[in-house]
C-alpha atoms as a PDB file:
ATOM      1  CA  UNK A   1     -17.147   2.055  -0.229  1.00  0.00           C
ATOM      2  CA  UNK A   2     -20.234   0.023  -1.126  1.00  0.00           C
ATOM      3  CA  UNK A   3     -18.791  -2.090  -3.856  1.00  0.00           C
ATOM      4  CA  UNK A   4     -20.669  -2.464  -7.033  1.00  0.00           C
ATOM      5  CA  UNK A   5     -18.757  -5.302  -8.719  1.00  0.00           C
ATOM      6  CA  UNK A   6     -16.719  -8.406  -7.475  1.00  0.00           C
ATOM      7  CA  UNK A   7     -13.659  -6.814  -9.776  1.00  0.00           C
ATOM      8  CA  UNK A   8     -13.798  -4.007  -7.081  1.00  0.00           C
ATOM      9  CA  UNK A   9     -13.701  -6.375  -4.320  1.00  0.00           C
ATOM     10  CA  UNK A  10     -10.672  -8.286  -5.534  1.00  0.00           C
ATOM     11  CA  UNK A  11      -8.282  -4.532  -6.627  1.00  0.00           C
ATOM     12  CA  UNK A  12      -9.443  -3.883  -3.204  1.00  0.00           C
ATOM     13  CA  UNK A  13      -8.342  -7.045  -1.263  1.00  0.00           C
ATOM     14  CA  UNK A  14      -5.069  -7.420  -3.128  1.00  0.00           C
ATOM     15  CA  UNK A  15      -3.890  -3.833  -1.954  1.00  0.00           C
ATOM     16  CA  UNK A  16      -5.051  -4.821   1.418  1.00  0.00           C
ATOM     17  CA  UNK A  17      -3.183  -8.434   1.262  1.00  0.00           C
ATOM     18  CA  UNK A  18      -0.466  -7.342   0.153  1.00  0.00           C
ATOM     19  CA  UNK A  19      -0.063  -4.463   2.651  1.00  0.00           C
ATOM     20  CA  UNK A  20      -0.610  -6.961   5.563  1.00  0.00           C
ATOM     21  CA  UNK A  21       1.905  -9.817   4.306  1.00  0.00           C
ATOM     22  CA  UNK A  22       4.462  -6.790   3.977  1.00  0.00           C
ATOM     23  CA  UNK A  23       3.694  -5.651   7.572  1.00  0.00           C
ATOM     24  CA  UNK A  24       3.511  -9.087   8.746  1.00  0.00           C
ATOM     25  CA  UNK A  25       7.076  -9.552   7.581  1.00  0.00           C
ATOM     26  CA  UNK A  26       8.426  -6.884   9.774  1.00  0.00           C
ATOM     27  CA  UNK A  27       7.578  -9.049  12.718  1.00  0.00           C
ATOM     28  CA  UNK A  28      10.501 -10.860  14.099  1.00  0.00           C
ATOM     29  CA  UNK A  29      10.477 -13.414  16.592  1.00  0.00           C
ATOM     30  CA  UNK A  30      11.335 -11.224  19.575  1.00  0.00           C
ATOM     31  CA  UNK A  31       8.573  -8.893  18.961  1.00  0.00           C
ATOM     32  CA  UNK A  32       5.804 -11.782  18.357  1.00  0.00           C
ATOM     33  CA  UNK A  33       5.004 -11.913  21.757  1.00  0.00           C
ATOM     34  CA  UNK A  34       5.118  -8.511  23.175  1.00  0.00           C
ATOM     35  CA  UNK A  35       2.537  -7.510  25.525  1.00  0.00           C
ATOM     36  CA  UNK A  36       2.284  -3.329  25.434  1.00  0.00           C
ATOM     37  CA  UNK A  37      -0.473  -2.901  28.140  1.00  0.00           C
ATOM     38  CA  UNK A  38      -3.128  -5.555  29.951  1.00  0.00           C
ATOM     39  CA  UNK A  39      -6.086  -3.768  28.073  1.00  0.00           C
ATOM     40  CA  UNK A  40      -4.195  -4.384  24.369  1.00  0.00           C
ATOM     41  CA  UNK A  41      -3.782  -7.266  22.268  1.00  0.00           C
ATOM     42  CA  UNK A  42      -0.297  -8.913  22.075  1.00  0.00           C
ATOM     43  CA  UNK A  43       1.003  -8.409  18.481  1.00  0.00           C
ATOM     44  CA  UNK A  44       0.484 -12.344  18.346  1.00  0.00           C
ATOM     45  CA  UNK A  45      -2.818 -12.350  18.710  1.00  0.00           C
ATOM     46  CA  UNK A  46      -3.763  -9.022  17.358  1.00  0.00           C
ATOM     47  CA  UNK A  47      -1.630 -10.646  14.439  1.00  0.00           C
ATOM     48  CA  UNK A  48      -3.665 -13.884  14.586  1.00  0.00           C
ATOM     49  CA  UNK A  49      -6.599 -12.035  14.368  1.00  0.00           C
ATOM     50  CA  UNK A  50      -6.065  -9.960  11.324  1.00  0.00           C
ATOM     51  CA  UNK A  51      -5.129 -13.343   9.786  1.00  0.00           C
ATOM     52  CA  UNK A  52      -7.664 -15.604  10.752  1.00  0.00           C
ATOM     53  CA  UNK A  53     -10.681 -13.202  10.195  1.00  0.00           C
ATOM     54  CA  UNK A  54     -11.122 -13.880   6.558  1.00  0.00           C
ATOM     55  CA  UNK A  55     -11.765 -17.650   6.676  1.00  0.00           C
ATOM     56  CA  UNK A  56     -14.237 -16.670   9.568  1.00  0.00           C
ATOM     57  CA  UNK A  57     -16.299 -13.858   7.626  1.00  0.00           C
ATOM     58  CA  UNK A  58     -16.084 -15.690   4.613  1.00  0.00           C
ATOM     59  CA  UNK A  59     -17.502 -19.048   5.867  1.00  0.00           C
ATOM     60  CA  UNK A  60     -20.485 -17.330   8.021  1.00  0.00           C
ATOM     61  CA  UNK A  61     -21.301 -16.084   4.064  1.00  0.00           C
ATOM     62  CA  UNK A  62     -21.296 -19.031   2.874  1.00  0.00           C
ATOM     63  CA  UNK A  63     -18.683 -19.927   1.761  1.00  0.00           C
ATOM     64  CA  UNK A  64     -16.760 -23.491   2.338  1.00  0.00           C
ATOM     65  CA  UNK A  65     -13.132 -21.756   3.223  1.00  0.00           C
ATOM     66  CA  UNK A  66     -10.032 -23.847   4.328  1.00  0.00           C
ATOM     67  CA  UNK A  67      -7.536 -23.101   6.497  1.00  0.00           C
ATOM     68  CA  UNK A  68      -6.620 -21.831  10.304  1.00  0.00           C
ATOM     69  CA  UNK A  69      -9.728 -21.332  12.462  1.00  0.00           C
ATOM     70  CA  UNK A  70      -9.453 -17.998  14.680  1.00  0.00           C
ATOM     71  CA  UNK A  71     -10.685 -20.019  17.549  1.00  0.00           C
ATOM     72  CA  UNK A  72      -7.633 -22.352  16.891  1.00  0.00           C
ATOM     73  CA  UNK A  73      -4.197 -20.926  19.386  1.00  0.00           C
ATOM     74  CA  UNK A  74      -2.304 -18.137  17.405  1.00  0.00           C
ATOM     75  CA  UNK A  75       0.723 -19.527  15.637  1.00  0.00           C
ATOM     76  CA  UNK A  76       4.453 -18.831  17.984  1.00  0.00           C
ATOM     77  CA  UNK A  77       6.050 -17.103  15.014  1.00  0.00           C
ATOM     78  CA  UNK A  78       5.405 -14.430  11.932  1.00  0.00           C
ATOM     79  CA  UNK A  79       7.066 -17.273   9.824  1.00  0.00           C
ATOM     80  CA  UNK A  80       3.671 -19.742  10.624  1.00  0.00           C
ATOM     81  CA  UNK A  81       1.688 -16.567  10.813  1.00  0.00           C
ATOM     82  CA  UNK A  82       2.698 -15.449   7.395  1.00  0.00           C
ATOM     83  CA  UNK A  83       2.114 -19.190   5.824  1.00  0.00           C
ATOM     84  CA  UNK A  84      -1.279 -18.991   7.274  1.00  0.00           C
ATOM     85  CA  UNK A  85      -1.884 -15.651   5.923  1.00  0.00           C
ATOM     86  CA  UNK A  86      -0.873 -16.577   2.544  1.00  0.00           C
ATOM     87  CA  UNK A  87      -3.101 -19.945   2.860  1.00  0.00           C
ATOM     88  CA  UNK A  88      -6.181 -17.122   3.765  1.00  0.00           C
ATOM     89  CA  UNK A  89      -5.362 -14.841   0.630  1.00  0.00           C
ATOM     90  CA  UNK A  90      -5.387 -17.967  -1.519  1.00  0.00           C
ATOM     91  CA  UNK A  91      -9.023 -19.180   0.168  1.00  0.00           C
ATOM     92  CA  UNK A  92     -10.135 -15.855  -0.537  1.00  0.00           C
ATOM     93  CA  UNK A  93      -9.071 -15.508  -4.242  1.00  0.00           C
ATOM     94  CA  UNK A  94     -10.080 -19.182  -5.270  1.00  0.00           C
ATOM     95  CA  UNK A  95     -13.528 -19.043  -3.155  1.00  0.00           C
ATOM     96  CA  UNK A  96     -15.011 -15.265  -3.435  1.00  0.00           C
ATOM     97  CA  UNK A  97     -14.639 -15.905  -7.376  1.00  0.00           C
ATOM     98  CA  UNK A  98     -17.593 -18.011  -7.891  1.00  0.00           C
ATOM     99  CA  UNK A  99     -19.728 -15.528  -6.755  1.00  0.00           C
ATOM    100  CA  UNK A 100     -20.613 -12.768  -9.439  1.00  0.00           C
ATOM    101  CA  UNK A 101     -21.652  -9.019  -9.330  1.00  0.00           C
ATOM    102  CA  UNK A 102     -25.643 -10.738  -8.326  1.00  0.00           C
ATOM    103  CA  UNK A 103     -24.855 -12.543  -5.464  1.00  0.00           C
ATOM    104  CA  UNK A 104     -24.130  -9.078  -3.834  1.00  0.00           C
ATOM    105  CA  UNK A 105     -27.616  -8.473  -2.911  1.00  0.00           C
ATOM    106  CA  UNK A 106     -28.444 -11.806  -1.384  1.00  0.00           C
ATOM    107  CA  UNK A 107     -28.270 -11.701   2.398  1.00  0.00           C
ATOM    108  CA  UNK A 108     -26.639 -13.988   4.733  1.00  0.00           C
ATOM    109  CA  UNK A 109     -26.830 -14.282   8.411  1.00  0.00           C
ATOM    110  CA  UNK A 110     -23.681 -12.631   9.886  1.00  0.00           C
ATOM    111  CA  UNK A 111     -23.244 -12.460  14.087  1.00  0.00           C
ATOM    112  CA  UNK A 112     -26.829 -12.010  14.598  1.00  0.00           C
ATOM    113  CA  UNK A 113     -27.566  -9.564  12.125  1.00  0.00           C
ATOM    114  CA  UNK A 114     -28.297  -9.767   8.403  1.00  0.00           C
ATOM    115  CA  UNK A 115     -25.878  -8.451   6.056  1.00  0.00           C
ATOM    116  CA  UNK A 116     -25.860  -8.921   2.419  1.00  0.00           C
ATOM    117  CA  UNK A 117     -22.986 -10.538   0.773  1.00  0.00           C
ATOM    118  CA  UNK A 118     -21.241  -7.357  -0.729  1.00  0.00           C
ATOM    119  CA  UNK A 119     -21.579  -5.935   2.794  1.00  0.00           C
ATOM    120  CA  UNK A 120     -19.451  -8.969   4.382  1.00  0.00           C
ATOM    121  CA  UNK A 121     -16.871  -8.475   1.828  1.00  0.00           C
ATOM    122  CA  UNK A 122     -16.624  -4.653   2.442  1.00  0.00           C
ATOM    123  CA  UNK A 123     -16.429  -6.040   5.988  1.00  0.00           C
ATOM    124  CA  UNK A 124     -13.860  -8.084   5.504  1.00  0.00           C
ATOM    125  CA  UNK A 125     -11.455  -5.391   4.040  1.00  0.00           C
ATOM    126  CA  UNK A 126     -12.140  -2.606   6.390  1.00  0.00           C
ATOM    127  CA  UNK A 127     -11.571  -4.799   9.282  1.00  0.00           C
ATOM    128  CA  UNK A 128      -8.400  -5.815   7.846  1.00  0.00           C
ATOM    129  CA  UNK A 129      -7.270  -1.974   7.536  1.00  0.00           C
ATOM    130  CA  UNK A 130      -8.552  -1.045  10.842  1.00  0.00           C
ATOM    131  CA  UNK A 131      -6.901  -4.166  13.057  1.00  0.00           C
ATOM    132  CA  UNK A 132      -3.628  -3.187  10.564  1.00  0.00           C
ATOM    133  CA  UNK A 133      -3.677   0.508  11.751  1.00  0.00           C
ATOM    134  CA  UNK A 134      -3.471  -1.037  15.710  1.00  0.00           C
ATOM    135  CA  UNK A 135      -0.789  -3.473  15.143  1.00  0.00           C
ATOM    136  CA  UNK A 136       1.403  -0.619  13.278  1.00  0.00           C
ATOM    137  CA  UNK A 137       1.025   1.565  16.230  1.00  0.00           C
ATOM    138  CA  UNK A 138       2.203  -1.602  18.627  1.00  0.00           C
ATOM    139  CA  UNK A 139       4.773  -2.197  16.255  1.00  0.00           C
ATOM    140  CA  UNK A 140       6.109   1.715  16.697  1.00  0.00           C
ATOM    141  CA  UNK A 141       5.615   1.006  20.409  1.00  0.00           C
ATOM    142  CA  UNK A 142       8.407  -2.075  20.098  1.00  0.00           C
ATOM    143  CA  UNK A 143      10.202  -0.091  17.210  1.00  0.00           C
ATOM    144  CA  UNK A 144       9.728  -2.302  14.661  1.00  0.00           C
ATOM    145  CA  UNK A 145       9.928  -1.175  10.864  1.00  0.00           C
ATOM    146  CA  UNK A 146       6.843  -0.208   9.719  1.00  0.00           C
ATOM    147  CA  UNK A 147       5.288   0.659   5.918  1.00  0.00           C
ATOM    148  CA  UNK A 148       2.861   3.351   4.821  1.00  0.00           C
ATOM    149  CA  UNK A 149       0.135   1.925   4.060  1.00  0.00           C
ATOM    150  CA  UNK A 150      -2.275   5.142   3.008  1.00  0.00           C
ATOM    151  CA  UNK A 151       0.373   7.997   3.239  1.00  0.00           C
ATOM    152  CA  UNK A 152       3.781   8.206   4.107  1.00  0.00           C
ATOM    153  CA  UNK A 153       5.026   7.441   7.852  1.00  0.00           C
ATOM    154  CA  UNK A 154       6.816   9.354  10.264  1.00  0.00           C
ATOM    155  CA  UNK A 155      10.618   8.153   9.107  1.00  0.00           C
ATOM    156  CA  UNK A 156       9.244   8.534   5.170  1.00  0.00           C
ATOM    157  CA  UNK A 157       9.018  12.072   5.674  1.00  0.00           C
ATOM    158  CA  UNK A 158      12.182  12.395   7.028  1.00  0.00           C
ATOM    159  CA  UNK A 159      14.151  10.380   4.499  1.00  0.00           C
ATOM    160  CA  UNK A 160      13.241  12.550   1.969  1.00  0.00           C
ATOM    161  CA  UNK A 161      13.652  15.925   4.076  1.00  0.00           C
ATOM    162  CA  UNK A 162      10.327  17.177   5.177  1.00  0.00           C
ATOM    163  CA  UNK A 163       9.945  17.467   9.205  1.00  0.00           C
ATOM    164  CA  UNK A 164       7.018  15.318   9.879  1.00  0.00           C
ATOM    165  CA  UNK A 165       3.746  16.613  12.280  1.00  0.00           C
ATOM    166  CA  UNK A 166       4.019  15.006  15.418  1.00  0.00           C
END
């Protein structure tokens, strides 16, 4: 989606924020720490990740952004992880609002490559979704209760009586 007004940005990111703080609360302490495989991401710090991402995109844009820094060690619980979620959302809403639908264009330097600003905040909710579709499948892994998120889920179909693909 190449977004043509900040208005699309922010429908956009509060589906997305919402839809992570409402996975994130299906973590429980047990499953925090749960290592599936050596070549995957423990839902902590896949978790952590997801969480900390925004402050980093949104500062290498330009942006002066407070709260956890991804390089910082991933919180021990979803409680902390949740309260530094919400901090992220809140950095997001406050800071991305003083830039209008003409700062879009204007290009900021962005791991090497040049991006322009509307392209960081695309960024920023598409890596969100895609880091969210991994942790649900970890979470099925450790059967934990997941959401749907674009479509139904496997035990939506069956609560309301249609045999799901598998």
């Amino acid at each position: 989606m190449i977004l043509i007004r900040i208005d699309d940005f922010f429908k956009e990111w509060q589906y997305e924020s919402d839809t992570t703080l409402k996975l994130f609360s299906n973590l429980n302490n047990d499953s925090f720490n749960k290592v599936t495989h050596k070549k995957v991401r423990s839902i902590r710090n896949l978790s952590w990740h997801i969480a900390s991402t925004p402050l980093e995109i949104l500062t290498l844009a330009g942006l002066k952004m407070i709260g956890a820094d991804h390089e910082s060690i991933a919180p021990t619980n979803g409680n902390q992880l949740i309260k530094i979620y919400e901090l992220a959302i809140e950095q997001v809403n406050l800071n991305v609002s003083v830039w209008d639908d003409s700062d879009f264009n204007e290009k900021v330097n962005m791991y090497g490559d040049e991006w322009t600003k509307g392209s960081a905040l695309n960024v920023l909710n598409k890596h969100q979704a895609h880091h969210r579709g991994e942790l649900i499948v970890l979470m099925q892994l450790h059967n934990l209760p997941i959401i749907g998120v674009y479509g139904p889920t496997f035990e939506d179909w069956k609560q309301i009586s249609i045999e799901p693909l598998v």
